[in-house]
PDB file of N, CA and C in Angstrom:
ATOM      1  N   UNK A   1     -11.892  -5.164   1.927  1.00  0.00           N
ATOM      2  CA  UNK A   1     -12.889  -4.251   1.457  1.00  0.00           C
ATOM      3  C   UNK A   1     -13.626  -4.892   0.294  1.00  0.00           C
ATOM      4  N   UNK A   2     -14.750  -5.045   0.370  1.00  0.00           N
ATOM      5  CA  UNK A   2     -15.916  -5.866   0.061  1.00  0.00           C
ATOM      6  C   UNK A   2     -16.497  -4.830  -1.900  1.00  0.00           C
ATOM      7  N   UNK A   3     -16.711  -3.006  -1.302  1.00  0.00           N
ATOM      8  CA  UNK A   3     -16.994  -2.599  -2.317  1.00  0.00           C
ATOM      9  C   UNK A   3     -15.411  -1.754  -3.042  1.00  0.00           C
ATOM     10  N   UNK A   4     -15.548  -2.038  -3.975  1.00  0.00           N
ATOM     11  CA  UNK A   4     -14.317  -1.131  -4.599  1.00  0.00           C
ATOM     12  C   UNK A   4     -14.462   0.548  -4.688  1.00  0.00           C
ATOM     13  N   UNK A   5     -15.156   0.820  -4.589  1.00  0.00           N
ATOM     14  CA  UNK A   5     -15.583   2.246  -4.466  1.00  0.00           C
ATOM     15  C   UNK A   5     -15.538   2.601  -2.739  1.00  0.00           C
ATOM     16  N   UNK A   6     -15.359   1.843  -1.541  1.00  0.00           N
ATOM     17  CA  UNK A   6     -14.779   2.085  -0.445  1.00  0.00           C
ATOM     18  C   UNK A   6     -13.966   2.648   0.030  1.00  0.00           C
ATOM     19  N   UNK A   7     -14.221   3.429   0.905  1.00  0.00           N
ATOM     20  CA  UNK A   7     -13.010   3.588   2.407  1.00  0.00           C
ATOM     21  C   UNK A   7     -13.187   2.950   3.537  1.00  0.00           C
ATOM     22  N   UNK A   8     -11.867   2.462   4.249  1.00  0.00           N
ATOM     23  CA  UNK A   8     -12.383   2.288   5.682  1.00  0.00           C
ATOM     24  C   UNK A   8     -11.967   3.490   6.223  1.00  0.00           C
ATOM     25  N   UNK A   9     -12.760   3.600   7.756  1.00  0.00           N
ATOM     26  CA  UNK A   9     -13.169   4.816   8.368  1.00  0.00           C
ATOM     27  C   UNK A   9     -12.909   3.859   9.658  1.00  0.00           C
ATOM     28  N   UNK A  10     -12.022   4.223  10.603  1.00  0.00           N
ATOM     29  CA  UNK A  10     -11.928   3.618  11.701  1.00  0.00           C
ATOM     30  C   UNK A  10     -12.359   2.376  11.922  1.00  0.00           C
ATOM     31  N   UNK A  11     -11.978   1.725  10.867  1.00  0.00           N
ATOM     32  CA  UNK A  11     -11.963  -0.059  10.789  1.00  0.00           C
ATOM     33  C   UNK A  11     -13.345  -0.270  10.025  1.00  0.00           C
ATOM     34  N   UNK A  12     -13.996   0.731   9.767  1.00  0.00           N
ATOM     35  CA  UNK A  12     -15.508   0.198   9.039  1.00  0.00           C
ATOM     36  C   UNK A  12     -15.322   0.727   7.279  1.00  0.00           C
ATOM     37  N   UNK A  13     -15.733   0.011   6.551  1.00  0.00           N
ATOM     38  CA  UNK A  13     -16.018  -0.255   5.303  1.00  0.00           C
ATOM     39  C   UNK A  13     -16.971   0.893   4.675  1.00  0.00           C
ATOM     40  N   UNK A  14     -16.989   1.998   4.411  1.00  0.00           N
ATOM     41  CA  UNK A  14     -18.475   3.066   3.780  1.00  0.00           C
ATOM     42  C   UNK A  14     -17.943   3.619   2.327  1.00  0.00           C
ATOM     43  N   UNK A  15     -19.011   3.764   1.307  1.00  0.00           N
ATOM     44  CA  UNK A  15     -19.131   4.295   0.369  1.00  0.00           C
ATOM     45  C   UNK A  15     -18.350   5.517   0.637  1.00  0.00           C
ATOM     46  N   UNK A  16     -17.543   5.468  -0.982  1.00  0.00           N
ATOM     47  CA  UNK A  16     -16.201   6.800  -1.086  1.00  0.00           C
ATOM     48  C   UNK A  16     -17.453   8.114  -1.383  1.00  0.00           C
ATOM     49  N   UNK A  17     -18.472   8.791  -0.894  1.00  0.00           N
ATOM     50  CA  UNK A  17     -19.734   9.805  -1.416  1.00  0.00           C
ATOM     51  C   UNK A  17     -18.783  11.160  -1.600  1.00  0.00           C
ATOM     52  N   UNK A  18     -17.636  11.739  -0.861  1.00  0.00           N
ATOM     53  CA  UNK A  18     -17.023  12.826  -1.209  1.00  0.00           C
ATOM     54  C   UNK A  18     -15.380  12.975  -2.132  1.00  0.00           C
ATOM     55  N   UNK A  19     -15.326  14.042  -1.870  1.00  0.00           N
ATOM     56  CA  UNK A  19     -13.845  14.430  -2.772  1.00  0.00           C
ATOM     57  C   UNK A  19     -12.606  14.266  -1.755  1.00  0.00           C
ATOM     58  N   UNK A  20     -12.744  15.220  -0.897  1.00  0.00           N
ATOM     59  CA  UNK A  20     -11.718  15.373   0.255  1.00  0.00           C
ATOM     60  C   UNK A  20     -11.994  15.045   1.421  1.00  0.00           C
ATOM     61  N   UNK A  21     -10.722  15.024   2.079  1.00  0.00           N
ATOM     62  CA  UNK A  21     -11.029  14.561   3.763  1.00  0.00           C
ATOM     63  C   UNK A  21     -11.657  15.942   4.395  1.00  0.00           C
ATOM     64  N   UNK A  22     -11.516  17.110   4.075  1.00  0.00           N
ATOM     65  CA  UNK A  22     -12.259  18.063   4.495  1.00  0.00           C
ATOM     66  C   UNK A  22     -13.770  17.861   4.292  1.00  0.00           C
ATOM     67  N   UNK A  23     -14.243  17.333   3.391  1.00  0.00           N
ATOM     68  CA  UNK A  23     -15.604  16.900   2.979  1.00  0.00           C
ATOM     69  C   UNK A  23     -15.987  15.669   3.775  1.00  0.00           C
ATOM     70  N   UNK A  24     -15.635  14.480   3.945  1.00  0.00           N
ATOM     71  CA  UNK A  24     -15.591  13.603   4.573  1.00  0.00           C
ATOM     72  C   UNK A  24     -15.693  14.300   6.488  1.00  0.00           C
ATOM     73  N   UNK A  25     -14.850  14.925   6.953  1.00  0.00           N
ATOM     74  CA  UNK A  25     -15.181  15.178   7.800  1.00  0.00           C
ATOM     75  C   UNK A  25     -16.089  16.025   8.557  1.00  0.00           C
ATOM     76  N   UNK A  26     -16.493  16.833   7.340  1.00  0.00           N
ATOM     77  CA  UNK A  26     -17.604  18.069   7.681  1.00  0.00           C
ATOM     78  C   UNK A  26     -18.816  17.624   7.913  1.00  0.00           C
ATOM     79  N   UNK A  27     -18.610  15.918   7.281  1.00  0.00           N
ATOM     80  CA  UNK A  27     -19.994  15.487   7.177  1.00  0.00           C
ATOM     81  C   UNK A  27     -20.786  14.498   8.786  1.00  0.00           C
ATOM     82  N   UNK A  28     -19.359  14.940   9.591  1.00  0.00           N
ATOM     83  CA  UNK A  28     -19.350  14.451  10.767  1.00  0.00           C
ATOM     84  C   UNK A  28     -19.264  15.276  11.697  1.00  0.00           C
ATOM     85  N   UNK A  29     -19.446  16.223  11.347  1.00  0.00           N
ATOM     86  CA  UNK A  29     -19.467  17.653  12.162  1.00  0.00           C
ATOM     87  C   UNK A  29     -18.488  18.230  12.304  1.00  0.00           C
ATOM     88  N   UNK A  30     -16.786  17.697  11.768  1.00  0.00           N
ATOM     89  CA  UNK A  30     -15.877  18.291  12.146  1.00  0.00           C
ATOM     90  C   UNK A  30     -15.318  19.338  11.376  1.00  0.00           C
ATOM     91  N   UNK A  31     -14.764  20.511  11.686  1.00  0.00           N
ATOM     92  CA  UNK A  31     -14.350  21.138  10.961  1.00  0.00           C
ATOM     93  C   UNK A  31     -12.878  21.788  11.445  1.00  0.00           C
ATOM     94  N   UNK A  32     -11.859  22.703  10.070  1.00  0.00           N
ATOM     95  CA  UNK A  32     -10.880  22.952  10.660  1.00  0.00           C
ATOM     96  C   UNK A  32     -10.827  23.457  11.997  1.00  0.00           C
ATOM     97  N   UNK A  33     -11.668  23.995  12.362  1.00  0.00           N
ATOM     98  CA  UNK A  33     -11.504  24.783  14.003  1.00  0.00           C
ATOM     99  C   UNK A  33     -12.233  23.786  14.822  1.00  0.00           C
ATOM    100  N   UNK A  34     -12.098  22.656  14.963  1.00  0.00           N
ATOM    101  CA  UNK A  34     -12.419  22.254  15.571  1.00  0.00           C
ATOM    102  C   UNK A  34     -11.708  21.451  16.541  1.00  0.00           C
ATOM    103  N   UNK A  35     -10.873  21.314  17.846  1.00  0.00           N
ATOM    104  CA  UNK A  35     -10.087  21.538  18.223  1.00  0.00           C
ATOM    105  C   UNK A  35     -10.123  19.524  19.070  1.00  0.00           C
ATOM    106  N   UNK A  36      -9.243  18.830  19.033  1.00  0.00           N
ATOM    107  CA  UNK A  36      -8.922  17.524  19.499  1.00  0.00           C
ATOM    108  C   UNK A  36      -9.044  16.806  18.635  1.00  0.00           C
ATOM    109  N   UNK A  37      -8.929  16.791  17.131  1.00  0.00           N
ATOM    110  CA  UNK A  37      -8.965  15.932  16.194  1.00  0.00           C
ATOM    111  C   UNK A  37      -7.845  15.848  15.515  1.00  0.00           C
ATOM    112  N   UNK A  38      -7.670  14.561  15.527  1.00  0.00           N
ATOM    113  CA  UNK A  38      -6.431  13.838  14.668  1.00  0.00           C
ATOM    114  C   UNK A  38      -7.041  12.983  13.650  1.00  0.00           C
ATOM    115  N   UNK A  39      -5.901  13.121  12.247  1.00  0.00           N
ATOM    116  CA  UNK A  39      -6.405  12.324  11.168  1.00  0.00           C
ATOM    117  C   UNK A  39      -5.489  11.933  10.509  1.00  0.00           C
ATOM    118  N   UNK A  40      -5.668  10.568  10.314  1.00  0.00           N
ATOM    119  CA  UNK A  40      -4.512   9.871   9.721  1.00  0.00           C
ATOM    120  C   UNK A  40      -4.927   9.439   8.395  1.00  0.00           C
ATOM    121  N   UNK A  41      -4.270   9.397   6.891  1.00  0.00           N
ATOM    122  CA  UNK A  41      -5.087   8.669   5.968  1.00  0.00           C
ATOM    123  C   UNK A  41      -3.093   7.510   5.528  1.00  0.00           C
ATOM    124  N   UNK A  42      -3.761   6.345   5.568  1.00  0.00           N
ATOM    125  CA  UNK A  42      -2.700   5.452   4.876  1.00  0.00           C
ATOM    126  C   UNK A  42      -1.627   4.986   5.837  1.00  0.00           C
ATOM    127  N   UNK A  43      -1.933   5.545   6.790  1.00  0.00           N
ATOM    128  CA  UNK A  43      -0.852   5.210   8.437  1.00  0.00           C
ATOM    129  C   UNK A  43      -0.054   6.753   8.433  1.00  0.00           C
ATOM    130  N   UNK A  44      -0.212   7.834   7.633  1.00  0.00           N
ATOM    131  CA  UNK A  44       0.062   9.006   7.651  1.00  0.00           C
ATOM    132  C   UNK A  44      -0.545  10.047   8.503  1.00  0.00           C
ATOM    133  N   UNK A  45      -0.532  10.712   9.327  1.00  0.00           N
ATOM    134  CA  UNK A  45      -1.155  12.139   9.747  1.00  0.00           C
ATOM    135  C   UNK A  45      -1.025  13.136   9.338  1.00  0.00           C
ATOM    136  N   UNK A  46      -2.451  13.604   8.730  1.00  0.00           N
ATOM    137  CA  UNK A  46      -2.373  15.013   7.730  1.00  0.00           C
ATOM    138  C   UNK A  46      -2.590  16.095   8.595  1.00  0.00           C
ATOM    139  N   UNK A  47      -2.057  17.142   8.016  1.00  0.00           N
ATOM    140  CA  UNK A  47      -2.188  18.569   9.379  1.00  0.00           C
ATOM    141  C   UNK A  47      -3.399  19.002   8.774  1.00  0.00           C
ATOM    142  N   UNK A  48      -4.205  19.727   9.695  1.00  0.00           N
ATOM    143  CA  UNK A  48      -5.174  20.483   9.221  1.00  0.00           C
ATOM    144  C   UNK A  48      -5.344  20.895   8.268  1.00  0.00           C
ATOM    145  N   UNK A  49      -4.292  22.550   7.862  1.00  0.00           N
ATOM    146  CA  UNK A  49      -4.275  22.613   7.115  1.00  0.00           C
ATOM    147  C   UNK A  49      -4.222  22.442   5.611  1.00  0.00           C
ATOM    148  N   UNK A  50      -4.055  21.171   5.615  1.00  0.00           N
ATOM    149  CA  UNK A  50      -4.657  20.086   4.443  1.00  0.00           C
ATOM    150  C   UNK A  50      -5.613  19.106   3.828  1.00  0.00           C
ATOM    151  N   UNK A  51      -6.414  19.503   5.124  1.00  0.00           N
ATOM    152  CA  UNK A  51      -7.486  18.594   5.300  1.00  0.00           C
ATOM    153  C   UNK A  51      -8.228  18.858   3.547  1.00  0.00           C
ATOM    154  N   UNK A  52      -8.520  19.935   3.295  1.00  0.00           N
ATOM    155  CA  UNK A  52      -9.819  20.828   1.921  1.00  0.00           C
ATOM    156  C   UNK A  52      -8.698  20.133   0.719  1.00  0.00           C
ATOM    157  N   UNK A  53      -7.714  20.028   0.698  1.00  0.00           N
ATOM    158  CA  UNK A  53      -6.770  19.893  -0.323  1.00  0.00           C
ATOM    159  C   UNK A  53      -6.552  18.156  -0.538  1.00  0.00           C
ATOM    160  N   UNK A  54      -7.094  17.445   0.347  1.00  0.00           N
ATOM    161  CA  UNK A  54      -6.500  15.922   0.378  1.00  0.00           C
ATOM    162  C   UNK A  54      -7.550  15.039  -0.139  1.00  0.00           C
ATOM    163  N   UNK A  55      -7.264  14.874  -1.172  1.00  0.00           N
ATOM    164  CA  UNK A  55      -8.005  13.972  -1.936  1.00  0.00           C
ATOM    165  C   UNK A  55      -8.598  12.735  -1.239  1.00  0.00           C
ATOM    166  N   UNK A  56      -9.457  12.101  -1.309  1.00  0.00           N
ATOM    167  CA  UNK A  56      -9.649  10.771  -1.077  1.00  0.00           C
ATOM    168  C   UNK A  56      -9.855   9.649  -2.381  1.00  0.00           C
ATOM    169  N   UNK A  57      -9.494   8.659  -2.178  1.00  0.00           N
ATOM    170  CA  UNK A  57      -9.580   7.622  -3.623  1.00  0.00           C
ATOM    171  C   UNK A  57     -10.323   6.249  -3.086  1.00  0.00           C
ATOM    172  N   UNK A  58     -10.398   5.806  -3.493  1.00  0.00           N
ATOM    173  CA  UNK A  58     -10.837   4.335  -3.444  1.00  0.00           C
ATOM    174  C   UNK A  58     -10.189   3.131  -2.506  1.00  0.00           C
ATOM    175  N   UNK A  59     -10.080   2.383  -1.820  1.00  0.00           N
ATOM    176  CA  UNK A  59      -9.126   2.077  -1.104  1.00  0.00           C
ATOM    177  C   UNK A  59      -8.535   2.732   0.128  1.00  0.00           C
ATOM    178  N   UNK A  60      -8.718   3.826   0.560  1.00  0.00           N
ATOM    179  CA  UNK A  60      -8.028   4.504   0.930  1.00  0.00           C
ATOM    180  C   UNK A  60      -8.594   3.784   2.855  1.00  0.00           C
ATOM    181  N   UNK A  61      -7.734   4.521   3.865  1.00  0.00           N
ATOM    182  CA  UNK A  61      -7.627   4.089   4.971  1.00  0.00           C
ATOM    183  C   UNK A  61      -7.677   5.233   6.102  1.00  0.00           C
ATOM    184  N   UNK A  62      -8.641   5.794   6.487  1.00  0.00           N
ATOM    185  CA  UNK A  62      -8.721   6.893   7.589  1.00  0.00           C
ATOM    186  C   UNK A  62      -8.618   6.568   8.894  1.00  0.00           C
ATOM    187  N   UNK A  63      -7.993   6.839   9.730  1.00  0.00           N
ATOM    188  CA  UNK A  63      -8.238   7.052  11.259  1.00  0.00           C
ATOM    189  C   UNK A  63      -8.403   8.166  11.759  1.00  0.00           C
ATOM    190  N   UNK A  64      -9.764   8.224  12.479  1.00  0.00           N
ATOM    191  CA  UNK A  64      -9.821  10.192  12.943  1.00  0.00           C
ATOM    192  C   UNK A  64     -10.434   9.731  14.362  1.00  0.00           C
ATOM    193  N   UNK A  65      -9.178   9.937  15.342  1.00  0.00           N
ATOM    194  CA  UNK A  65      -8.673  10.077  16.544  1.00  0.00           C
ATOM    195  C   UNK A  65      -8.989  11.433  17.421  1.00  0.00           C
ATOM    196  N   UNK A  66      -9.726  11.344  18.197  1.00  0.00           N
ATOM    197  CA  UNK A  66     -10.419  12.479  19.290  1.00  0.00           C
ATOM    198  C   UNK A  66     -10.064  11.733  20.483  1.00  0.00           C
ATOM    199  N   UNK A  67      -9.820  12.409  21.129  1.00  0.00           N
ATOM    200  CA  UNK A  67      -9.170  11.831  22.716  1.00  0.00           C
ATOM    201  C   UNK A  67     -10.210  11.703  23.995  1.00  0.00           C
ATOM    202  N   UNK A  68     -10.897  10.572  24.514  1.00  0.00           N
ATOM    203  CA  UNK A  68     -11.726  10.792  25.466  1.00  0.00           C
ATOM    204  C   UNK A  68     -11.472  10.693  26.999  1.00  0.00           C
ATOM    205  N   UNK A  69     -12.466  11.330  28.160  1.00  0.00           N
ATOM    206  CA  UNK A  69     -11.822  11.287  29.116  1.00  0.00           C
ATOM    207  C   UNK A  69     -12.064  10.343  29.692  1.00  0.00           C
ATOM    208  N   UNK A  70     -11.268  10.133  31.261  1.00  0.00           N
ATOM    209  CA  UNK A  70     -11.288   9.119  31.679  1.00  0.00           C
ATOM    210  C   UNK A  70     -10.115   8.340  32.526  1.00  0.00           C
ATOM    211  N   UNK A  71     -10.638   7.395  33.099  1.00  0.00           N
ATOM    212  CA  UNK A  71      -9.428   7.016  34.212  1.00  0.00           C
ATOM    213  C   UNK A  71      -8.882   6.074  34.770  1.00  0.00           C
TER     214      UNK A  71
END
């Protein structure tokens, strides 16, 4: 990671712009009711219900996993 003020986001490098992973993800359209999303921060998976409460920092490492179809 190139800027210190970074996250990676599914292997890509972007400016840390919010507080929480609830913020971070709203800004992608997702929200708690929104149903096939998985999120991992640090090799961890946070439950939903923690999404508004989970800080994000500098460094930090997201994977947000939606399942597509297919065969």
């Amino acid at each position: 990671m190139t800027n210190p003020a970074a996250i990676r986001v599914n292997g890509q490098d972007e400016p840390l712009a919010v507080a929480t992973l609830a913020d971070l993800l709203a800004g992608r359209g997702v929200t708690e009711a929104t149903r096939g999303v998985a999120v991992a921060l640090n090799g961890a998976v946070v439950p939903r219900r923690r999404w508004p409460d989970t800080a994000l920092t500098p460094g930090d490492f997201l994977d947000i996993v939606r399942p597509i179809q297919g065969g």
